[in-house]
C-alpha atoms as a PDB file:
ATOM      1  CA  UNK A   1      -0.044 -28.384   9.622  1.00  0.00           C
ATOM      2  CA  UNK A   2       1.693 -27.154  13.154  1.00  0.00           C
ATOM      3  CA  UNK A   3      -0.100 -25.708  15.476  1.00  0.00           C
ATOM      4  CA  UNK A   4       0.311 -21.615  15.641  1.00  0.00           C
ATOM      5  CA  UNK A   5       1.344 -20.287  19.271  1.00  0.00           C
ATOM      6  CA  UNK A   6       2.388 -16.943  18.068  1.00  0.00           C
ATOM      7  CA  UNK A   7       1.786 -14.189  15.688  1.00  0.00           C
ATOM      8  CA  UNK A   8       4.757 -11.960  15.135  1.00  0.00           C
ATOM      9  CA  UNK A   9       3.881  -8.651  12.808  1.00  0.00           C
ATOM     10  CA  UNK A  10       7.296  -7.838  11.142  1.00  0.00           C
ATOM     11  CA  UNK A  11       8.126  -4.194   9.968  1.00  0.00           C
ATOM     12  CA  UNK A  12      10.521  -4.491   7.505  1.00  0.00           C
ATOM     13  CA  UNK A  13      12.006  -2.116   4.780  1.00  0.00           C
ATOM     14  CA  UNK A  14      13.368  -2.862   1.384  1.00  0.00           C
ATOM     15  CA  UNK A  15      16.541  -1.426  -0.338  1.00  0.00           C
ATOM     16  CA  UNK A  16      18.438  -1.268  -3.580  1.00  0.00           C
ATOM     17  CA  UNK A  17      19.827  -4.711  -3.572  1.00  0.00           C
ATOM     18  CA  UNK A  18      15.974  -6.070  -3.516  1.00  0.00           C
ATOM     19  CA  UNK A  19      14.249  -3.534  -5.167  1.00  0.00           C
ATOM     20  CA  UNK A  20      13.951  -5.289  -8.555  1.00  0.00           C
ATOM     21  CA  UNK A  21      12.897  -8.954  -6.652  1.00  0.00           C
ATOM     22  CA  UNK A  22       9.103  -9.944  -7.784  1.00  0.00           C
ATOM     23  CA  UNK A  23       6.710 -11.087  -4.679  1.00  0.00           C
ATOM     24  CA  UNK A  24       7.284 -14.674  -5.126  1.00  0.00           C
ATOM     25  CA  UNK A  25      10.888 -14.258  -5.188  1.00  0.00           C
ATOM     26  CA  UNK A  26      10.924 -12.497  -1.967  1.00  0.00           C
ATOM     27  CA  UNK A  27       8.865 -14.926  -0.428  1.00  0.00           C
ATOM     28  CA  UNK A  28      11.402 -17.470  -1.190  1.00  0.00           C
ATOM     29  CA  UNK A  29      14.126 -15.581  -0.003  1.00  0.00           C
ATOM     30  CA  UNK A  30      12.304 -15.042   3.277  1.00  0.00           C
ATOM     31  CA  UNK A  31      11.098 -18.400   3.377  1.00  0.00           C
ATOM     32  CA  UNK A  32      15.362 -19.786   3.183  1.00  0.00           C
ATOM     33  CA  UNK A  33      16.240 -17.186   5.683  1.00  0.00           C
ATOM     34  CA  UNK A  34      13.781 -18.380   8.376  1.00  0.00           C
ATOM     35  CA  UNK A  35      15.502 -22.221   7.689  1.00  0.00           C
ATOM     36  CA  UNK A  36      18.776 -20.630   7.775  1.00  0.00           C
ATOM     37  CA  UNK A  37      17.880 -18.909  11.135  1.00  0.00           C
ATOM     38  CA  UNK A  38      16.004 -21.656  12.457  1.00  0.00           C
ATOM     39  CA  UNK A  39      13.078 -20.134  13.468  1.00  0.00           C
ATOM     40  CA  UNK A  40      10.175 -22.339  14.585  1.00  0.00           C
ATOM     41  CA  UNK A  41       7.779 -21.428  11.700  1.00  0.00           C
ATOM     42  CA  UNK A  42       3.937 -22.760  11.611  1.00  0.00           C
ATOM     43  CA  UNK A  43       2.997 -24.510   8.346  1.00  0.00           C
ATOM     44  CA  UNK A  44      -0.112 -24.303   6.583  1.00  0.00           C
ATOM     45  CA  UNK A  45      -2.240 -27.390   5.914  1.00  0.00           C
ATOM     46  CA  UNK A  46      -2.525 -29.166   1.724  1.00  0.00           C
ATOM     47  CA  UNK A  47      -0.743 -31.579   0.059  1.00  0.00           C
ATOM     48  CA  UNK A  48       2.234 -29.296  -0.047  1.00  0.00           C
ATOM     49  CA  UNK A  49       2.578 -27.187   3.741  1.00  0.00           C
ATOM     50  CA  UNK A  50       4.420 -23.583   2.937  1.00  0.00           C
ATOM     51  CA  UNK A  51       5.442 -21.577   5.893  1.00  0.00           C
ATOM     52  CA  UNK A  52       3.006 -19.219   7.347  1.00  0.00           C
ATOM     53  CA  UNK A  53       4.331 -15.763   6.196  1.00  0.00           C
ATOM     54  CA  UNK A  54       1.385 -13.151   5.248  1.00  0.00           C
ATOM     55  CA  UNK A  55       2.548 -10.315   3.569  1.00  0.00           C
ATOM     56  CA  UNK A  56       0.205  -7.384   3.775  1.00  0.00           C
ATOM     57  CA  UNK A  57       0.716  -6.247   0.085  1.00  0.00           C
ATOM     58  CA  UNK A  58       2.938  -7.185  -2.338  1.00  0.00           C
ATOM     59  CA  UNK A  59       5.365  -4.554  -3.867  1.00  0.00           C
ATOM     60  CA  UNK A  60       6.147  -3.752  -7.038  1.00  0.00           C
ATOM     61  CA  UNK A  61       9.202  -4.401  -8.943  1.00  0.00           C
ATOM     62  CA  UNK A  62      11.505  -1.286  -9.251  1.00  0.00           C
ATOM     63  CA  UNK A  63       9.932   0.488  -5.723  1.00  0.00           C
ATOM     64  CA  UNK A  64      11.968   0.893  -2.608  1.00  0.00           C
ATOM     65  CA  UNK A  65      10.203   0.527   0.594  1.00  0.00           C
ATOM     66  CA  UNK A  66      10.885   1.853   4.586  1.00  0.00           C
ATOM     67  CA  UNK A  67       7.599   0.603   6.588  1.00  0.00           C
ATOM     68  CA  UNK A  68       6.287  -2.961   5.103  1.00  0.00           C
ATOM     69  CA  UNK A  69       4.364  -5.230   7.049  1.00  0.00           C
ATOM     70  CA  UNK A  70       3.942  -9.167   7.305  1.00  0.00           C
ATOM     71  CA  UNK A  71       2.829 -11.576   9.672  1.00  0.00           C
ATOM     72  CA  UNK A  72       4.597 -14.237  10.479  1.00  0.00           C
ATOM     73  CA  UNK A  73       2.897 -17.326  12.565  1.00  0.00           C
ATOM     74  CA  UNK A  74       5.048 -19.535  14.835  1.00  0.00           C
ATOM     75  CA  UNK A  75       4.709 -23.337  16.349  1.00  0.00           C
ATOM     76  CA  UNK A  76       7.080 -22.027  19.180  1.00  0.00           C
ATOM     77  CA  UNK A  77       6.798 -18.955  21.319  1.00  0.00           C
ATOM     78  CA  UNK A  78       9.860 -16.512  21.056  1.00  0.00           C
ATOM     79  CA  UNK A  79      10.773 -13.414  22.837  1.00  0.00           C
ATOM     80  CA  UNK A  80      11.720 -10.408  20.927  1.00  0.00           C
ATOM     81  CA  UNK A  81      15.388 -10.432  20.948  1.00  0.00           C
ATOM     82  CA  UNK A  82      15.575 -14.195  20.136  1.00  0.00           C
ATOM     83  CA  UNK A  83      13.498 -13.732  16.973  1.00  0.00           C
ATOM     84  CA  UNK A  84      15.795 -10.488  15.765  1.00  0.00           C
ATOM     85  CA  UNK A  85      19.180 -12.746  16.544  1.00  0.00           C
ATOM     86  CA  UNK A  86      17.391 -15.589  14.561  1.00  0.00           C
ATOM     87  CA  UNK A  87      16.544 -13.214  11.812  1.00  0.00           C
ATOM     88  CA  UNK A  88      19.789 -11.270  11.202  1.00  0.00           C
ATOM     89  CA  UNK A  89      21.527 -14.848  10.898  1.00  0.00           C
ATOM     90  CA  UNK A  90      19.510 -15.227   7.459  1.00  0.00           C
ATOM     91  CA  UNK A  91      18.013 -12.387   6.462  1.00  0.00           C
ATOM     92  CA  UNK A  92      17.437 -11.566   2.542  1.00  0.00           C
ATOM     93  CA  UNK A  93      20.103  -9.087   1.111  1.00  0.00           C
ATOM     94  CA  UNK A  94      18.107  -5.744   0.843  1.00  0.00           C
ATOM     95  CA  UNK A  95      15.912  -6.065   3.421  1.00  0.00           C
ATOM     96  CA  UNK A  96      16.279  -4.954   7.080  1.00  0.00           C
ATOM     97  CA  UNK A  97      13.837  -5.493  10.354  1.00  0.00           C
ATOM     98  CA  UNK A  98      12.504  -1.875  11.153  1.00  0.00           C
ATOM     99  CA  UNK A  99      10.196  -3.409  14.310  1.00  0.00           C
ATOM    100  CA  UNK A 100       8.695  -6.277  15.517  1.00  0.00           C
ATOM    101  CA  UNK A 101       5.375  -6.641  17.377  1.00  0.00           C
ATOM    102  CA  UNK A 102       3.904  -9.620  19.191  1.00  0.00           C
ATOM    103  CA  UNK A 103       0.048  -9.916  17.757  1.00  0.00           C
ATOM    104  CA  UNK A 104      -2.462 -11.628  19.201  1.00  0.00           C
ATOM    105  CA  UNK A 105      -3.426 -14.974  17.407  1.00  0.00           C
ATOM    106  CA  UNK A 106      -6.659 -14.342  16.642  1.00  0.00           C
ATOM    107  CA  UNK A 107      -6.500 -10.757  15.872  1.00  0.00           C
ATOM    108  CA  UNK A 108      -8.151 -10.345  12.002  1.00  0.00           C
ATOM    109  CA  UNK A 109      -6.272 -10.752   8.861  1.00  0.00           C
ATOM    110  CA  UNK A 110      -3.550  -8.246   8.025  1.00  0.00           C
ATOM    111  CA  UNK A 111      -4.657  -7.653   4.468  1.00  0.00           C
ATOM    112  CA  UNK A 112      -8.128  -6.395   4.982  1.00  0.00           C
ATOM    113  CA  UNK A 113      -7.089  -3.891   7.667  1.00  0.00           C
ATOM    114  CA  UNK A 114      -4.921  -2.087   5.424  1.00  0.00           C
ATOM    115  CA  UNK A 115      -6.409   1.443   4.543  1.00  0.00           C
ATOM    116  CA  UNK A 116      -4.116   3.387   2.632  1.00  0.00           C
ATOM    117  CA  UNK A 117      -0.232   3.962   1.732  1.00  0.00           C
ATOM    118  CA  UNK A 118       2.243   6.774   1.318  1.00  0.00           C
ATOM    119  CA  UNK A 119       4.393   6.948  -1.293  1.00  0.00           C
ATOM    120  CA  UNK A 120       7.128   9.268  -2.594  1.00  0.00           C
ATOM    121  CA  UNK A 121       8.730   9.518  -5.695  1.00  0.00           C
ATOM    122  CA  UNK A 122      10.641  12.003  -8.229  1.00  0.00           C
ATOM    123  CA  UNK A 123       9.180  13.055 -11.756  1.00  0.00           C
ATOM    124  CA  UNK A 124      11.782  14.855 -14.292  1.00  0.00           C
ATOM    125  CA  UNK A 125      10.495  17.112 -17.423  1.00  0.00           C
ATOM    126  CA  UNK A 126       8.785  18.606 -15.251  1.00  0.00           C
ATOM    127  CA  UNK A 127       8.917  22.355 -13.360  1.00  0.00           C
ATOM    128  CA  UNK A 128       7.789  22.069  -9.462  1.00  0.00           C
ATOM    129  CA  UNK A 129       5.217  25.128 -10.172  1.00  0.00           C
ATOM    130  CA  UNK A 130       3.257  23.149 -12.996  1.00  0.00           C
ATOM    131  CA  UNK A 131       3.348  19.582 -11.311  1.00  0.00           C
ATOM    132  CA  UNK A 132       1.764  21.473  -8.384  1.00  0.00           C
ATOM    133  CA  UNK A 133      -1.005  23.037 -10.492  1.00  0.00           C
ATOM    134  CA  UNK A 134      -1.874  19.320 -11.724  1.00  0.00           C
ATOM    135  CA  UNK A 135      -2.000  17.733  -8.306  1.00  0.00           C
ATOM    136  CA  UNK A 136      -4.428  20.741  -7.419  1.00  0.00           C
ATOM    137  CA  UNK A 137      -6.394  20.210 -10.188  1.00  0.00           C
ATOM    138  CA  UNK A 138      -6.454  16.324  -9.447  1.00  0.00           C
ATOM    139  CA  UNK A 139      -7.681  16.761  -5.745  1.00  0.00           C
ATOM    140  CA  UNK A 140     -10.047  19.713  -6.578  1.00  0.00           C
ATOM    141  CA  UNK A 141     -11.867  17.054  -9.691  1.00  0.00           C
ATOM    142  CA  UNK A 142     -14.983  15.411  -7.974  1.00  0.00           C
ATOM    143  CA  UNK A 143     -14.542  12.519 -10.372  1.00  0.00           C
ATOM    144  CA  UNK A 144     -11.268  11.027 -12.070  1.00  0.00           C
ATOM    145  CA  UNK A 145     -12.797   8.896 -14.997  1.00  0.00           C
ATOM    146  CA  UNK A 146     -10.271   6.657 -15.949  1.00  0.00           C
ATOM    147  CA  UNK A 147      -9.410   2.899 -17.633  1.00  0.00           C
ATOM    148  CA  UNK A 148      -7.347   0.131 -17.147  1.00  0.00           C
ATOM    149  CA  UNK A 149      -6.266  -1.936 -19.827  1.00  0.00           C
ATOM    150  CA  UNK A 150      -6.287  -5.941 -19.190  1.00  0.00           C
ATOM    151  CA  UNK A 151      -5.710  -7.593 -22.224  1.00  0.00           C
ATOM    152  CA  UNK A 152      -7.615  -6.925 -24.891  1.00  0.00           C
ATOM    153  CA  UNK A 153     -10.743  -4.532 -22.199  1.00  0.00           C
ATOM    154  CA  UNK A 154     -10.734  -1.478 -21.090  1.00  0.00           C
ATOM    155  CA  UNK A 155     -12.245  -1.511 -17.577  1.00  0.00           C
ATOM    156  CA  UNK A 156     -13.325   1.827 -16.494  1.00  0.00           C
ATOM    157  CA  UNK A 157     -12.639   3.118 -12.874  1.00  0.00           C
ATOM    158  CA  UNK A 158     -12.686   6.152 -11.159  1.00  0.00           C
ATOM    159  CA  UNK A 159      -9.020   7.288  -9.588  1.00  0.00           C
ATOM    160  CA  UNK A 160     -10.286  10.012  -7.441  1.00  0.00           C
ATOM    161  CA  UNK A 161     -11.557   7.744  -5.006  1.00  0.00           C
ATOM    162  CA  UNK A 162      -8.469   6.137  -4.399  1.00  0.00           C
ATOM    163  CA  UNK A 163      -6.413   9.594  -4.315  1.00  0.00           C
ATOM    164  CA  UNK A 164      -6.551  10.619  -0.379  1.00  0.00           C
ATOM    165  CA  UNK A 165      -3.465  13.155  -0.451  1.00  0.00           C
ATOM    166  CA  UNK A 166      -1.174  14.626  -3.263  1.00  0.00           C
ATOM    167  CA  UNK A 167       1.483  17.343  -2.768  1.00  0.00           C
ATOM    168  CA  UNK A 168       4.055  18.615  -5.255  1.00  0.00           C
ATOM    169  CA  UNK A 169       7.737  18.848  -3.333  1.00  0.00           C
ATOM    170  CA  UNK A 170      11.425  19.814  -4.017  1.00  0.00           C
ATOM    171  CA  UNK A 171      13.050  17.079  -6.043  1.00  0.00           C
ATOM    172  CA  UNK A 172      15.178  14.644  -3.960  1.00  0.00           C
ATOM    173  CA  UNK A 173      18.731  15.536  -5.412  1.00  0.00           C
ATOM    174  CA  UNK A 174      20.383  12.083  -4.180  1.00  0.00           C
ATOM    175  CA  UNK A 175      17.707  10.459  -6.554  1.00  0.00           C
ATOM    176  CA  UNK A 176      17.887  12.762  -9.754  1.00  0.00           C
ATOM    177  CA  UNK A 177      20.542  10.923 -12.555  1.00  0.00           C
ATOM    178  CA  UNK A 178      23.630  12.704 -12.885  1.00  0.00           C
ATOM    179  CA  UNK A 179      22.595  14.118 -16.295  1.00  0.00           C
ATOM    180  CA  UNK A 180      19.178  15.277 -15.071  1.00  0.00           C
ATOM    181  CA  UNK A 181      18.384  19.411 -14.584  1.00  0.00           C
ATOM    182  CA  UNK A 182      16.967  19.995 -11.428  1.00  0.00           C
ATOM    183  CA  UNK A 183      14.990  22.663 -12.724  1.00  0.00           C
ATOM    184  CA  UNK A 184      13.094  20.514 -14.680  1.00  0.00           C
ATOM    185  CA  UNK A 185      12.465  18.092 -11.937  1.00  0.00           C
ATOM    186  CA  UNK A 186      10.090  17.663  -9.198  1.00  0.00           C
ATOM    187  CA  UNK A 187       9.403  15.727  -6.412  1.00  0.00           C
ATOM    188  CA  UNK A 188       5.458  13.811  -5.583  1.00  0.00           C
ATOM    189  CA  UNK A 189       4.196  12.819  -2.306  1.00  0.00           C
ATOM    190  CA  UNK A 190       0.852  10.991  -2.257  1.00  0.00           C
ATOM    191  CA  UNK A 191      -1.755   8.819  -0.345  1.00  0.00           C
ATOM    192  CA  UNK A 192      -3.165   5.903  -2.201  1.00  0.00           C
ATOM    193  CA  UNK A 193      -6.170   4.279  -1.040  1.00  0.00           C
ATOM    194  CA  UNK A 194      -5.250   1.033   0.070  1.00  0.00           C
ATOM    195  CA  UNK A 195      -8.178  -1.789  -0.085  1.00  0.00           C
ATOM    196  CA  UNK A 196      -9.205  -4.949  -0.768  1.00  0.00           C
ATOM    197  CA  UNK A 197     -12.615  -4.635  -1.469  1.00  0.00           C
ATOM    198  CA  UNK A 198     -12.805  -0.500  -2.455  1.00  0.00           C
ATOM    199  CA  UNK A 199      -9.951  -1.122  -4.697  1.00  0.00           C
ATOM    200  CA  UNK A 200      -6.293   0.809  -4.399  1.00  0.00           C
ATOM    201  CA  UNK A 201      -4.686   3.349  -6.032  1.00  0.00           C
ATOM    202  CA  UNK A 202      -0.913   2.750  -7.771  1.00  0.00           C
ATOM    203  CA  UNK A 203       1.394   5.236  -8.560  1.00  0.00           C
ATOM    204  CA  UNK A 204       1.800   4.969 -12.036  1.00  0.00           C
ATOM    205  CA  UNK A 205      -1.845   5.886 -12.184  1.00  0.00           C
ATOM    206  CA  UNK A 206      -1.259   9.017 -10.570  1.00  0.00           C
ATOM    207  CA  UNK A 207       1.193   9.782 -12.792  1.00  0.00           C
ATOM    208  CA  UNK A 208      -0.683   9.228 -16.226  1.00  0.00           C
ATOM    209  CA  UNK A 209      -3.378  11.409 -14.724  1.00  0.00           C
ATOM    210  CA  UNK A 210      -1.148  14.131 -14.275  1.00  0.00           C
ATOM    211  CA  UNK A 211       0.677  13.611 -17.146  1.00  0.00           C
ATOM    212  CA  UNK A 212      -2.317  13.952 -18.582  1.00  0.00           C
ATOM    213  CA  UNK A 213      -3.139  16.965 -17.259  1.00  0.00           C
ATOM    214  CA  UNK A 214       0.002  18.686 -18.355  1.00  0.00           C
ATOM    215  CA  UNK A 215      -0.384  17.486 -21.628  1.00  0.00           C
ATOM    216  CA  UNK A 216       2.605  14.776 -21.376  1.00  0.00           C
ATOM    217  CA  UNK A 217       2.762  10.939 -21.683  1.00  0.00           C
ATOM    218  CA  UNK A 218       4.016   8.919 -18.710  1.00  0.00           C
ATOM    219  CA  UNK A 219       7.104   7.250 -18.665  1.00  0.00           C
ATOM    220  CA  UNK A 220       7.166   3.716 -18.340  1.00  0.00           C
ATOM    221  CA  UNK A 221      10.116   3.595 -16.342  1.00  0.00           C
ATOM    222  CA  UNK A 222      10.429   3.442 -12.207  1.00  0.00           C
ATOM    223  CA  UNK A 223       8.050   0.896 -10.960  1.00  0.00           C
ATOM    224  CA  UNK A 224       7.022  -1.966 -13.093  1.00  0.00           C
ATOM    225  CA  UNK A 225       3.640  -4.172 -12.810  1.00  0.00           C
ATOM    226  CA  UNK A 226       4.351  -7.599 -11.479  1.00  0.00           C
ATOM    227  CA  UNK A 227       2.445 -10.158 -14.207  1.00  0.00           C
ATOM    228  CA  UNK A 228       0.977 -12.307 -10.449  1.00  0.00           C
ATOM    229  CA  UNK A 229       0.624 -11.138  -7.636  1.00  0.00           C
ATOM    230  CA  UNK A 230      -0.301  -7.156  -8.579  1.00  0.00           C
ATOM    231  CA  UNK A 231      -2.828  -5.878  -6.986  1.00  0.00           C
ATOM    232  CA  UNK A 232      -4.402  -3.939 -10.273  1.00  0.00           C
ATOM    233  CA  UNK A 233      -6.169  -5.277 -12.482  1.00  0.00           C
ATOM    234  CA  UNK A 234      -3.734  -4.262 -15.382  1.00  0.00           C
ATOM    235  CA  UNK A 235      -2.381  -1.245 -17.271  1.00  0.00           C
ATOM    236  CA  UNK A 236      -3.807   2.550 -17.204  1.00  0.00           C
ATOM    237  CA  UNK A 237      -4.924   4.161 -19.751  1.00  0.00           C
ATOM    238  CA  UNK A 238      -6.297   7.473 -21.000  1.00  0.00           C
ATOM    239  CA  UNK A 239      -8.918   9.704 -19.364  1.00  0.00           C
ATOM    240  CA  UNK A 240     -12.037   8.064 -19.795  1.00  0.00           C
ATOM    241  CA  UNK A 241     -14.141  11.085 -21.491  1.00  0.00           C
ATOM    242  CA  UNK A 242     -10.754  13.129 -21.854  1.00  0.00           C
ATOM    243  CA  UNK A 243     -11.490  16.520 -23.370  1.00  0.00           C
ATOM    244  CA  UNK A 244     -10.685  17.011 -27.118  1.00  0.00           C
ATOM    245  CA  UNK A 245      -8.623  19.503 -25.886  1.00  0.00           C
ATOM    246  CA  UNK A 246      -6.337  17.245 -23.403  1.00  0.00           C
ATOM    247  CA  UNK A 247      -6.473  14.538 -26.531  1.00  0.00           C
ATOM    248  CA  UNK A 248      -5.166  17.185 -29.210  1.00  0.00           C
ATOM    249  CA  UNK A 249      -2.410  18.041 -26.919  1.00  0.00           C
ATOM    250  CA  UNK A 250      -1.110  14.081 -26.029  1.00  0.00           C
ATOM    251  CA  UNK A 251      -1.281  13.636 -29.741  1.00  0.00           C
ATOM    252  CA  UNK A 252       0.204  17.010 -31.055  1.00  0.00           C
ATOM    253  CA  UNK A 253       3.619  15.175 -29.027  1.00  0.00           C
ATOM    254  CA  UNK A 254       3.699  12.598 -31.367  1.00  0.00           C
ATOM    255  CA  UNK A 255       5.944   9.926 -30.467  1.00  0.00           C
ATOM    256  CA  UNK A 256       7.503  10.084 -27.371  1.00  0.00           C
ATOM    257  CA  UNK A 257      10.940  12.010 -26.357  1.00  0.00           C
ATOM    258  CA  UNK A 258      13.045  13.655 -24.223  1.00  0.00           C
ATOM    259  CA  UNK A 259      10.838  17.007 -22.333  1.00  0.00           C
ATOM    260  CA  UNK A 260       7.419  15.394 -23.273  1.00  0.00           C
ATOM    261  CA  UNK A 261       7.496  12.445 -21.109  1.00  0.00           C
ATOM    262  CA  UNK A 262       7.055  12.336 -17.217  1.00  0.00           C
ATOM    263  CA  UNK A 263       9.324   9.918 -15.669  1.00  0.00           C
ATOM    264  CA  UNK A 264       9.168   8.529 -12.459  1.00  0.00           C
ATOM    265  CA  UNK A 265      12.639   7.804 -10.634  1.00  0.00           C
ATOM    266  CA  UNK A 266      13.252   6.460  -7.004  1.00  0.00           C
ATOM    267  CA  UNK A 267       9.615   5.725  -6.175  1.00  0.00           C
ATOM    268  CA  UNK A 268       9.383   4.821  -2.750  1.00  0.00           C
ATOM    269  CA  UNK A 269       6.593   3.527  -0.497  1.00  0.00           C
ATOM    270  CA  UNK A 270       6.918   5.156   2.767  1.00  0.00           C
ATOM    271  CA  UNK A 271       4.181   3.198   4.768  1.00  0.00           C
ATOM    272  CA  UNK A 272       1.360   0.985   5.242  1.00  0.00           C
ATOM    273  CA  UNK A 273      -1.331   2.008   6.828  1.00  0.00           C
ATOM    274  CA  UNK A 274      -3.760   0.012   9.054  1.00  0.00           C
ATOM    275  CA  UNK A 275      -6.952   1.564   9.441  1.00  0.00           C
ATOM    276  CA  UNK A 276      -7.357   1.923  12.995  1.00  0.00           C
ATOM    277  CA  UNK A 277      -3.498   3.524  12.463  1.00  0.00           C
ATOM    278  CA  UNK A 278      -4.669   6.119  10.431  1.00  0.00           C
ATOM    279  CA  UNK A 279      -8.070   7.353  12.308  1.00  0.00           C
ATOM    280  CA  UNK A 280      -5.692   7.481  15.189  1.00  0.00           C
ATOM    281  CA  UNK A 281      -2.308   8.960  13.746  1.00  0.00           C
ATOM    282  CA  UNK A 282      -4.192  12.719  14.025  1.00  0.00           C
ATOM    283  CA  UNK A 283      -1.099  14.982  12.297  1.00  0.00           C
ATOM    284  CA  UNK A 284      -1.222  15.125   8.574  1.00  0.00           C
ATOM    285  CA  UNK A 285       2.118  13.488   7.334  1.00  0.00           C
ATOM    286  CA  UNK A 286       4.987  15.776   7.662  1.00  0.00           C
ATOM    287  CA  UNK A 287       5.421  15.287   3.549  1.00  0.00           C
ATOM    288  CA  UNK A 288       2.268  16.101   2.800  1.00  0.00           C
ATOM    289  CA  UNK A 289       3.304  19.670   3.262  1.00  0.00           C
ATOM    290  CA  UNK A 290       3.174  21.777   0.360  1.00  0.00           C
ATOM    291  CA  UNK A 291       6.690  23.168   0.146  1.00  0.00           C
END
């Protein structure tokens, strides 16, 4: 083990040409690009050191990002322009440094700070007008019964909890497919709860609940579940208590086809939150404007 003299926090983003990486790949990636750049990286202690690099939350595969965070712990001190130099010499293909921030050593552990996270993302077979009648009817539901699926258990939860924000939104027409009609397509802006010990709220969640709501099934497509590293504990599943009346319409769909299924395309995750960021940030996100 080498002794830590610094504590870096690294805002990063994460593009096309990494979006389908899993978490340990990254890691790897990140791990060979701080060798490449020779940059003094501490080591933990164990029969086999790895290099002290603490992502706050893993992402999943399939999701584009703009405002990650890690923390990166060095044996040498470094100013700021020596570790962005030492960085773009190596860095992973897909990823870019948004920010750097020298942290003090003992500040607490990135991962339990985190509160919450914005995402965005863009749903087709779907009008804007009836995607933003869901979300209202999402936020205005004291309780969200719900299960998730890990092998063969259902382990009920309750989603509204995790849901802070929701806002239906003009599609993004640089994400749509070529063959999609943007009058059947819709754009989603949300804030998931973001926790380690009050649980967290995923996207794809979100989306079965709405799809629910409307009557549809969710696509499967957009942003995938890692099998280690997620931070679920596995696969949603339908409405815990669900009307008949929600059930008779999911099943008068029968199997699934083009118009009855929601499909998520482009999700992004716009930022992680850190609690004392978000009691201090004041202004409601700028996308969390009803348009």
């Amino acid at each position: 083990m080498s002794e830590v003299r610094q504590r870096w926090r690294l805002v990063f983003s994460r593009g096309e040409e990494a979006r389908y990486l899993s978490h340990l790949d990254a890691v790897r990636l990140w791990e060979r690009a701080f060798r490449r750049g020779e940059i003094p990286v501490a080591t933990s202690e164990g029969f086999s050191p790895r290099l002290k690099l603490i992502f706050a939350a893993p992402l999943q595969l399939g999701m584009l990002a703009e405002h990650e965070l890690a923390d990166l712990f060095l044996s040498e001190r470094l100013t700021a322009p020596e570790l962005r130099d030492r960085l773009a010499a190596g860095m992973p293909r897909g990823y870019a440094v948004v920010d750097l921030h020298d942290v003090w050593i003992g500040d607490p552990a990135l991962a339990p700070q985190l509160a919450a996270a914005d995402y965005r993302i863009t749903l087709l077979n779907v009008e804007q007008a009836r995607l933003e009648a869901a979300a209202g009817r999402l936020l205005a539901a004291e309780r969200l019964p719900r299960a998730r699926r890990k092998e063969a258990r259902a382990i009920p939860y309750d989603l509204r909890p995790l849901l802070l924000e929701l806002r239906a939104r003009t599609a993004d027409s640089e994400a749509l497919p070529p063959d999609a009609d943007p009058a059947r397509a819709a754009g989603l802006w949300m804030r998931l709860r973001h926790t380690q010990d009050r649980g967290s709220g995923r996207v794809e969640e979100v989306v079965a609940a709405l799809a629910g709501e409307m009557g549809l099934r969710a696509g499967t497509g957009g942003c995938e579940e890692e099998a280690a590293g997620a931070d679920s504990i596995g696969e949603p599943v339908m409405p815990v208590g669900a009307t008949d009346a929600a059930e008779t319409a999911r099943e008068s769909l029968g199997p699934q086809s083009a118009g009855s299924v929601l499909e998520v395309v482009r999700p992004v995750r716009e930022r992680l939150w850190l609690a004392t960021e978000l009691e201090s940030s004041g202004a409601p996100h700028p996308a969390a404007q009803a348009v």
